[in-house]
Protein backbone atom coordinates (compact mmCIF):
# COMPACT_ATOMS: atom_id res chain seq x y z
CA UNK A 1 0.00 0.00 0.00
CA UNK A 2 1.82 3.31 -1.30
CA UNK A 3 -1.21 5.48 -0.97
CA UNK A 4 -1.43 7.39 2.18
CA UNK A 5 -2.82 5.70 5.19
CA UNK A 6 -6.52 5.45 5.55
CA UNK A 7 -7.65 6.77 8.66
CA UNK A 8 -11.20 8.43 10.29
CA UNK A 9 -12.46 11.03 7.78
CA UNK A 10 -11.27 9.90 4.80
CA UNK A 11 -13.56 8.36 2.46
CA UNK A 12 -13.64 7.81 -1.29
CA UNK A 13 -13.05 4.07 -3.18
CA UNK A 14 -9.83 3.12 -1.09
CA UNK A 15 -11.62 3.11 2.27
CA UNK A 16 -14.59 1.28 0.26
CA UNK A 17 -12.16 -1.52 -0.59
CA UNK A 18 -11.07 -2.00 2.86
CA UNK A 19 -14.40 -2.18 4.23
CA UNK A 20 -15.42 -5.08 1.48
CA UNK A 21 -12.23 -6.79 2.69
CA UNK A 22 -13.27 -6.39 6.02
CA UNK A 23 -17.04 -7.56 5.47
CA UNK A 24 -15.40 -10.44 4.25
CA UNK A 25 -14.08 -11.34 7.63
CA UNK A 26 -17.33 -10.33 9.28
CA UNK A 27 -16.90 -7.09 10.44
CA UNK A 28 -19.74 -5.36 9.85
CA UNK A 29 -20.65 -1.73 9.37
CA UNK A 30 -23.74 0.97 8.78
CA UNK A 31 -24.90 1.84 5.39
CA UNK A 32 -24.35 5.29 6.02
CA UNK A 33 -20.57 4.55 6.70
CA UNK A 34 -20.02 3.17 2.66
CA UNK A 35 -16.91 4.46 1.16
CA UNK A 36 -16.12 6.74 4.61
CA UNK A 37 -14.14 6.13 7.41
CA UNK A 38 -16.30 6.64 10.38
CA UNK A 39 -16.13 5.34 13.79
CA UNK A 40 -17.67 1.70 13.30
CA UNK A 41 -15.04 1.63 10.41
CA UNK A 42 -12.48 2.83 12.97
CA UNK A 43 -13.79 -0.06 15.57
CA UNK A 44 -13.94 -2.63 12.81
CA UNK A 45 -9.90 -1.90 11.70
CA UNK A 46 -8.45 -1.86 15.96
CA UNK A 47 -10.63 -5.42 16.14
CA UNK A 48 -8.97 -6.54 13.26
CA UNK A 49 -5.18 -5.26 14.48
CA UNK A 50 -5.73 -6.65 18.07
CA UNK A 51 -7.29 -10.25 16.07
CA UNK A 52 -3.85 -10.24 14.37
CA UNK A 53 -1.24 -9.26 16.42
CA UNK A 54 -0.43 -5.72 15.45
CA UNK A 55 0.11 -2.63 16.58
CA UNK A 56 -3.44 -1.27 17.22
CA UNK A 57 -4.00 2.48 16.44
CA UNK A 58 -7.32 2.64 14.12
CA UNK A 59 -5.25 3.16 11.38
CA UNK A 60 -5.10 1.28 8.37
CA UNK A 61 -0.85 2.26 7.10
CA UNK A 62 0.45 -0.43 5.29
CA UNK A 63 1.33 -3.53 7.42
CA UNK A 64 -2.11 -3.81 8.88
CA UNK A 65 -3.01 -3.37 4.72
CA UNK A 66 -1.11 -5.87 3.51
CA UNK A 67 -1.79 -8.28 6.52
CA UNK A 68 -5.69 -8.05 5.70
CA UNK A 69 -4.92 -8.30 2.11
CA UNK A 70 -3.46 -11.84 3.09
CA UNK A 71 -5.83 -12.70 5.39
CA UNK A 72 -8.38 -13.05 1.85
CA UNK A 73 -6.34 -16.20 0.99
CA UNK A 74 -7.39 -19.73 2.03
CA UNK A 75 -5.15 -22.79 1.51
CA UNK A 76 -6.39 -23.84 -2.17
CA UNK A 77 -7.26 -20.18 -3.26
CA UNK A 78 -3.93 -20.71 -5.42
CA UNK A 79 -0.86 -22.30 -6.06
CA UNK A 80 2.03 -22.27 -3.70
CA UNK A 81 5.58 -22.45 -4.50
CA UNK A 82 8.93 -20.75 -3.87
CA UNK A 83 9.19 -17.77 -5.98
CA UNK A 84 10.57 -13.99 -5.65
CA UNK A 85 9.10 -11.69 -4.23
CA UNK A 86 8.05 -14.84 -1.87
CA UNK A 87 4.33 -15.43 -1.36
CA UNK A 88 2.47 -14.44 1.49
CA UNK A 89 -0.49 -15.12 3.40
CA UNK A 90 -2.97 -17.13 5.95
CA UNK A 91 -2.94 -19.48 2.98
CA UNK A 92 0.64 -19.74 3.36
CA UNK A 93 0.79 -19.95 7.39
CA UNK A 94 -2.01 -23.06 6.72
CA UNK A 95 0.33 -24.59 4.63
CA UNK A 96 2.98 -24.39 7.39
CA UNK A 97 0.86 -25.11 9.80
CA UNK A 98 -0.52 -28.60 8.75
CA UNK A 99 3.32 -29.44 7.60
CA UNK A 100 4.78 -29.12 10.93
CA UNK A 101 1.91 -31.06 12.40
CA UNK A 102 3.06 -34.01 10.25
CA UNK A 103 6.48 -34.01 11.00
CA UNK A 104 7.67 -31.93 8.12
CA UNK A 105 10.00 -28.97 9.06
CA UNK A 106 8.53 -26.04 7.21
CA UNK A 107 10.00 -23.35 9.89
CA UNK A 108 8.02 -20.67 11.02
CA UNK A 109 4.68 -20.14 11.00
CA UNK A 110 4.78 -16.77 9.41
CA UNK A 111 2.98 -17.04 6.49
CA UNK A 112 5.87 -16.46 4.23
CA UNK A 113 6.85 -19.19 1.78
CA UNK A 114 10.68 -19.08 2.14
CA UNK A 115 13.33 -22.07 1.63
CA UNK A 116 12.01 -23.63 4.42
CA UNK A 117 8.66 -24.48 3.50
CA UNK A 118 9.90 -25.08 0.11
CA UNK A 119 11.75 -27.84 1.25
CA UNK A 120 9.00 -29.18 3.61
CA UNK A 121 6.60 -29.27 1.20
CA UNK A 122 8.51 -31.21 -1.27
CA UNK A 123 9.47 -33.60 1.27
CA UNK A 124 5.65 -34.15 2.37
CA UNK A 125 4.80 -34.67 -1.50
CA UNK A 126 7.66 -37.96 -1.98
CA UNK A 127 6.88 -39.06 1.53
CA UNK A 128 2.67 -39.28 0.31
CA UNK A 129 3.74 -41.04 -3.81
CA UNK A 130 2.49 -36.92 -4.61
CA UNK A 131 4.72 -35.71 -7.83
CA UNK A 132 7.49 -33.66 -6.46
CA UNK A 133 7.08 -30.59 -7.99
CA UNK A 134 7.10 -27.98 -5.21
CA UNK A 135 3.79 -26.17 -6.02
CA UNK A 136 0.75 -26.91 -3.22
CA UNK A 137 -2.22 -27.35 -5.66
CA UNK A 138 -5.38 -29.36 -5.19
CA UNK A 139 -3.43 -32.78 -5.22
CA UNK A 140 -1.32 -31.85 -2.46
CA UNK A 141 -4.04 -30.20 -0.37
CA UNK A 142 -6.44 -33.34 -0.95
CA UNK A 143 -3.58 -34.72 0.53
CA UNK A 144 -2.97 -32.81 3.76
CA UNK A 145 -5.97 -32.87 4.35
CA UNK A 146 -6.17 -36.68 4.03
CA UNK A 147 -3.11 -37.43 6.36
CA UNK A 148 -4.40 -34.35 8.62
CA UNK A 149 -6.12 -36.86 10.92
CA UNK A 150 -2.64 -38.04 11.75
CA UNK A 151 -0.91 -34.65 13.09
CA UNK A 152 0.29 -34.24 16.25
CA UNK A 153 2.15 -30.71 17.17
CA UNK A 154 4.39 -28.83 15.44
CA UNK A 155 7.65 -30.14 14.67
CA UNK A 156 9.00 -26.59 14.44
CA UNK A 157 8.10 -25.67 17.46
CA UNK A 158 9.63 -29.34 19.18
CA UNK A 159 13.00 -28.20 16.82
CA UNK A 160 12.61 -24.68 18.70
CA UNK A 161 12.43 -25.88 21.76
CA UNK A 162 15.42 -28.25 21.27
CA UNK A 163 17.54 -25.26 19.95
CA UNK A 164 16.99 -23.59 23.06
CA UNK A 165 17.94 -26.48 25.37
CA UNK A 166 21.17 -27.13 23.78
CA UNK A 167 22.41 -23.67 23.33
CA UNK A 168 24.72 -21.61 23.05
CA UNK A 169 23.07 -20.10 26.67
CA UNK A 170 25.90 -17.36 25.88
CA UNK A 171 26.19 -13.83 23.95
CA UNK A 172 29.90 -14.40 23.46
CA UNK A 173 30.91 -14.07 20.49
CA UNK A 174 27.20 -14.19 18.98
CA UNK A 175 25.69 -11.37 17.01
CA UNK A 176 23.13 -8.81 18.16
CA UNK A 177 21.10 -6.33 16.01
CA UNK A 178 20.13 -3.56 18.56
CA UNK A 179 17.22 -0.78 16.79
CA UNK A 180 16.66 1.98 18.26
CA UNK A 181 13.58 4.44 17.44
CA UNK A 182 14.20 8.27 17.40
CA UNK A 183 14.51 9.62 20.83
CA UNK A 184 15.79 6.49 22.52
CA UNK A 185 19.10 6.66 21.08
CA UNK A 186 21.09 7.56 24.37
CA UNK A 187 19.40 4.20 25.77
CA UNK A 188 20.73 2.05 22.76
CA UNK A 189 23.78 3.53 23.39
CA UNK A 190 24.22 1.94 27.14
CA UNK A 191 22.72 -1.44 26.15
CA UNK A 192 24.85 -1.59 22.78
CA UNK A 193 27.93 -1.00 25.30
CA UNK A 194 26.81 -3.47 27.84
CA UNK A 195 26.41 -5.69 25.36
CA UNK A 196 29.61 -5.52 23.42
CA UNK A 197 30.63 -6.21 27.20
CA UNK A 198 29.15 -9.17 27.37
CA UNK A 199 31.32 -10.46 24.09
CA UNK A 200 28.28 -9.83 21.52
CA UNK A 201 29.34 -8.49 18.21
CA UNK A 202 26.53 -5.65 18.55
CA UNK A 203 25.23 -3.57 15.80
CA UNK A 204 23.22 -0.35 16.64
CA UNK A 205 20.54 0.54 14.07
CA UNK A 206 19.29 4.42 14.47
CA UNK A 207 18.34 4.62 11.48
CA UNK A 208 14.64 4.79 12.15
CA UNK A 209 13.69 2.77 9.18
CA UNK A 210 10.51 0.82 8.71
CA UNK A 211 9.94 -2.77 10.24
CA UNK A 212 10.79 -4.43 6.88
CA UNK A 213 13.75 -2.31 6.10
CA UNK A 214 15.36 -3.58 9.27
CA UNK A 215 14.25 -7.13 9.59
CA UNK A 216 16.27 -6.47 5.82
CA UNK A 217 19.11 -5.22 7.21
CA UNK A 218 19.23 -7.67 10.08
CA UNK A 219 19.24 -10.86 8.31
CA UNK A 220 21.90 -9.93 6.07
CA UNK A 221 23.49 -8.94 9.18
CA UNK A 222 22.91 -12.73 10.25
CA UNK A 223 22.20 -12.01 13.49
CA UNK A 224 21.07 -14.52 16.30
CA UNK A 225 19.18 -12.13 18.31
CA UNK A 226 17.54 -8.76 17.06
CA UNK A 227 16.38 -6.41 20.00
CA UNK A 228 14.21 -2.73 18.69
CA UNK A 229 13.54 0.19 21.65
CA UNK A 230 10.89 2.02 20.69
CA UNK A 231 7.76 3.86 22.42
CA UNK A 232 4.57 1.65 22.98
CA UNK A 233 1.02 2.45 22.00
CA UNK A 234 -0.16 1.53 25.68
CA UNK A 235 0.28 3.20 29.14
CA UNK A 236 2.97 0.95 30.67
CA UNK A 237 6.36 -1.46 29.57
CA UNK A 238 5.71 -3.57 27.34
CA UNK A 239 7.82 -6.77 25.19
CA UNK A 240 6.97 -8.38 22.76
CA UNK A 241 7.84 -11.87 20.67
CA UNK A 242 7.26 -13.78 17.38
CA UNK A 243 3.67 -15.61 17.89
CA UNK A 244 1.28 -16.91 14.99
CA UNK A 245 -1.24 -19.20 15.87
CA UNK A 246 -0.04 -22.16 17.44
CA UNK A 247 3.86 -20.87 17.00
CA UNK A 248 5.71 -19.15 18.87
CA UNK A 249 9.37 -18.56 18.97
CA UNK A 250 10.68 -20.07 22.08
CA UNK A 251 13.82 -17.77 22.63
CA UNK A 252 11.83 -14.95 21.36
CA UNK A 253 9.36 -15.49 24.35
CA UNK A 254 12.15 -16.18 27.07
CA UNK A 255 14.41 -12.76 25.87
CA UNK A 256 11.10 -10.74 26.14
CA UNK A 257 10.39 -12.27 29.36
CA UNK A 258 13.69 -11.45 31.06
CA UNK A 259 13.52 -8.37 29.54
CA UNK A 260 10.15 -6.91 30.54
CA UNK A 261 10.60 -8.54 34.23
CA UNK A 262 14.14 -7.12 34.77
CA UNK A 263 12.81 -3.54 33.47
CA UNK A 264 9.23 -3.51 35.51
CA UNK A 265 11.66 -3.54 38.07
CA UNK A 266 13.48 -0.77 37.02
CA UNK A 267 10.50 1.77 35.92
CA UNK A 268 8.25 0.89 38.59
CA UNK A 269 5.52 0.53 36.26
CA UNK A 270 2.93 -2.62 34.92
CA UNK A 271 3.03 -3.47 31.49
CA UNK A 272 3.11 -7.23 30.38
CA UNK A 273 4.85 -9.63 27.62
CA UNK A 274 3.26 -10.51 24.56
CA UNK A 275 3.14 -12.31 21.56
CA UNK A 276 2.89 -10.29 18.19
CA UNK A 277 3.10 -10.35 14.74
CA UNK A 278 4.71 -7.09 14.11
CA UNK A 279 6.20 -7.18 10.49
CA UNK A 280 10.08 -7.06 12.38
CA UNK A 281 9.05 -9.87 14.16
CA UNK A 282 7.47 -12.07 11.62
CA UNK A 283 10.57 -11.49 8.82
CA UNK A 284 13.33 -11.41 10.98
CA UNK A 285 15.13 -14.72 10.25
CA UNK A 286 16.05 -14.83 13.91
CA UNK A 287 14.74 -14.93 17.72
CA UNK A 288 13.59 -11.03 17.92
CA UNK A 289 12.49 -9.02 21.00
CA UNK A 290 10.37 -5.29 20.18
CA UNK A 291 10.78 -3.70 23.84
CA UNK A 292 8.72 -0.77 24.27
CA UNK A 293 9.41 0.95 28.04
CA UNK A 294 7.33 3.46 27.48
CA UNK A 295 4.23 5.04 25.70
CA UNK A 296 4.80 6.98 22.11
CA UNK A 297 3.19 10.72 23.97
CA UNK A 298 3.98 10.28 27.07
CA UNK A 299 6.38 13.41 27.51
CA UNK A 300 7.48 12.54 31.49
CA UNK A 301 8.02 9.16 30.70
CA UNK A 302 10.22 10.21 27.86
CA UNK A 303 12.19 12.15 30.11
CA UNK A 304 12.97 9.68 32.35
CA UNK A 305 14.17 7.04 29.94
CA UNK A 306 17.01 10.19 28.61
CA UNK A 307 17.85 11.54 31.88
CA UNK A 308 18.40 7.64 33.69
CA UNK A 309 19.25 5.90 30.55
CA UNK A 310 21.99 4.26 32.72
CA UNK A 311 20.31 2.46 35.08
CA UNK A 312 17.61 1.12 32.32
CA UNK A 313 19.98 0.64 29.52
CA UNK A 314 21.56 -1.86 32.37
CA UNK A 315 18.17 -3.55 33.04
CA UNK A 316 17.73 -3.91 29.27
CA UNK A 317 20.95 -5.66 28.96
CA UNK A 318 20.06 -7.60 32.21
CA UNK A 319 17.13 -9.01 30.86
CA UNK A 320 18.63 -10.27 27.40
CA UNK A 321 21.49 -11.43 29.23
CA UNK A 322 18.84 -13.55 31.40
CA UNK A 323 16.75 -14.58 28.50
CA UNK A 324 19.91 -15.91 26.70
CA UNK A 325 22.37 -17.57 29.40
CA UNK A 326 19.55 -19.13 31.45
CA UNK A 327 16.46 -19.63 29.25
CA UNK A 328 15.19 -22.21 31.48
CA UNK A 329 11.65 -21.63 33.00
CA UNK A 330 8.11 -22.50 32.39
CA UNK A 331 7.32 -22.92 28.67
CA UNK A 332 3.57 -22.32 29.10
């Protein structure tokens, strides 16, 4: 979505189109609302961010766009194989889904249809006597669905969890992407520092760039942890982790755990931990952690995060430390 983002009192055949796509997932709104962006239209677009794990501000910009554009594919809507740019969409996270339920490694459920998948599907289709061609089309969702009966988890998640037991539990000598959002740079500055001291090759992003740009710029950067600071759209601290549907990632959750116990320590303040599907979280080829101490217009809190970025830079780096070098805890 290049246009500008659609938002209330706009109206005119864009905000038309997203309330058919909408109505196709339910939501419903008044007659008098058709082609404007009211307030049911408003209520229909937060239900639909919150449904989906992003950020939820009313506003339809373009990841919550393109994520509802997605969310209009089912698994047998079209054919899916590897290609460039790589396909995306609920479609696609289906696909992964019912794979890693059988016992065929298709990565992350992300609904992106990278290498991964690729190679899980084509195993699934000379495992079943399907021809192995690497395109999902009716044969190969007749049989899914067929062998569906038999799944059991998600071997993904079982390979996730086994990662994490085994380790490395260290930052030595591991590479961390640190982005920072403008305004919190004198913060990434003390965790970058504490974390170079704790042997990470650390990278500090300031750049400011878009969620896609850096989940770009990180996995070229082949990093094995990616950490953003950036202001919240809630009162409170908040972290967040990779989680689509049944999915989650495992380090991911323990990183933002650490993280947002060590700094509701250090602020004083509530928040929680979460699992989203931001669009840094979801392409990011790595465990990623979006910590968010404090709320995008909340001036004081601001402030404080500048004038003690000492003492919370150090809880930051606390917390990933924690998350990292003893990951052990309750999985639930």
């Amino acid at each position: 979505m290049n246009a500008p983002a659609l938002r209330v009192g706009l109206a005119g055949e864009a905000v038309r189109d997203l309330q058919q796509r909408l109505g196709a997932l339910g939501y419903d709104f008044p007659p008098h609302e058709a082609g404007r962006f009211g307030p049911a239209t408003e209520r229909a677009v937060r239900a639909f961010q919150q449904t989906r794990g992003l950020r939820v501000d009313g506003v339809c910009g373009r990841e919550t766009w393109n994520t509802l554009v997605e969310s209009g594919f089912a698994l047998g809507d079209r054919l899916l194989y590897l290609c460039q740019p790589m396909l995306r969409g609920d479609d696609v996270a289906e696909l992964q889904r019912r794979l890693n339920a059988l016992g065929f490694d298709a990565g992350r459920e992300d609904g992106i249809l990278g290498r991964e998948t690729a190679a899980a599907l084509a195993e699934f289709q000379r495992n079943a006597g399907l021809t192995t061609d690497g395109i999902c089309g009716p044969a190969t969702v007749a049989g899914l669905t067929r062998l569906g009966a038999l799944a059991a988890g998600s071997v993904a998640t079982v390979r996730e969890r086994e990662a994490l037991r085994r380790g490395p539990h260290t930052l030595h000598g591991r590479r961390v992407f640190l982005a920072a959002a403008p305004g919190l740079e004198a913060l990434a500055d003390v965790v970058g520092r504490g974390l170079l001291d704790a042997g990470a090759d650390t990278i500090v992003d300031r750049s400011g760039d878009d969620d896609s740009s850096l989940a770009e710029t990180a996995n070229r950067y082949q990093a094995a942890l990616f950490v953003a600071l950036r202001p919240g759209d809630s009162h409170g601290c908040h972290c967040s982790y990779f989680e689509s549907g049944r999915f989650r990632s495992e380090t991911g959750y323990r990183v933002a755990r650490s993280l947002y116990e060590e700094l509701s320590r250090a602020l004083g303040c509530g928040g929680g931990v979460c699992g989203r599907a931001y669009a840094v979280l979801r392409e990011t080829r790595m465990a990623a952690v979006i910590c968010e101490p404090v709320q995008l217009d909340d001036v004081v809190g601001m402030r404080r995060l500048v004038v003690s970025a000492g003492a919370i830079g150090r809880a930051v780096v606390r917390g990933v430390r924690r998350g990292v070098e003893h990951p052990a805890g309750d999985a639930s």
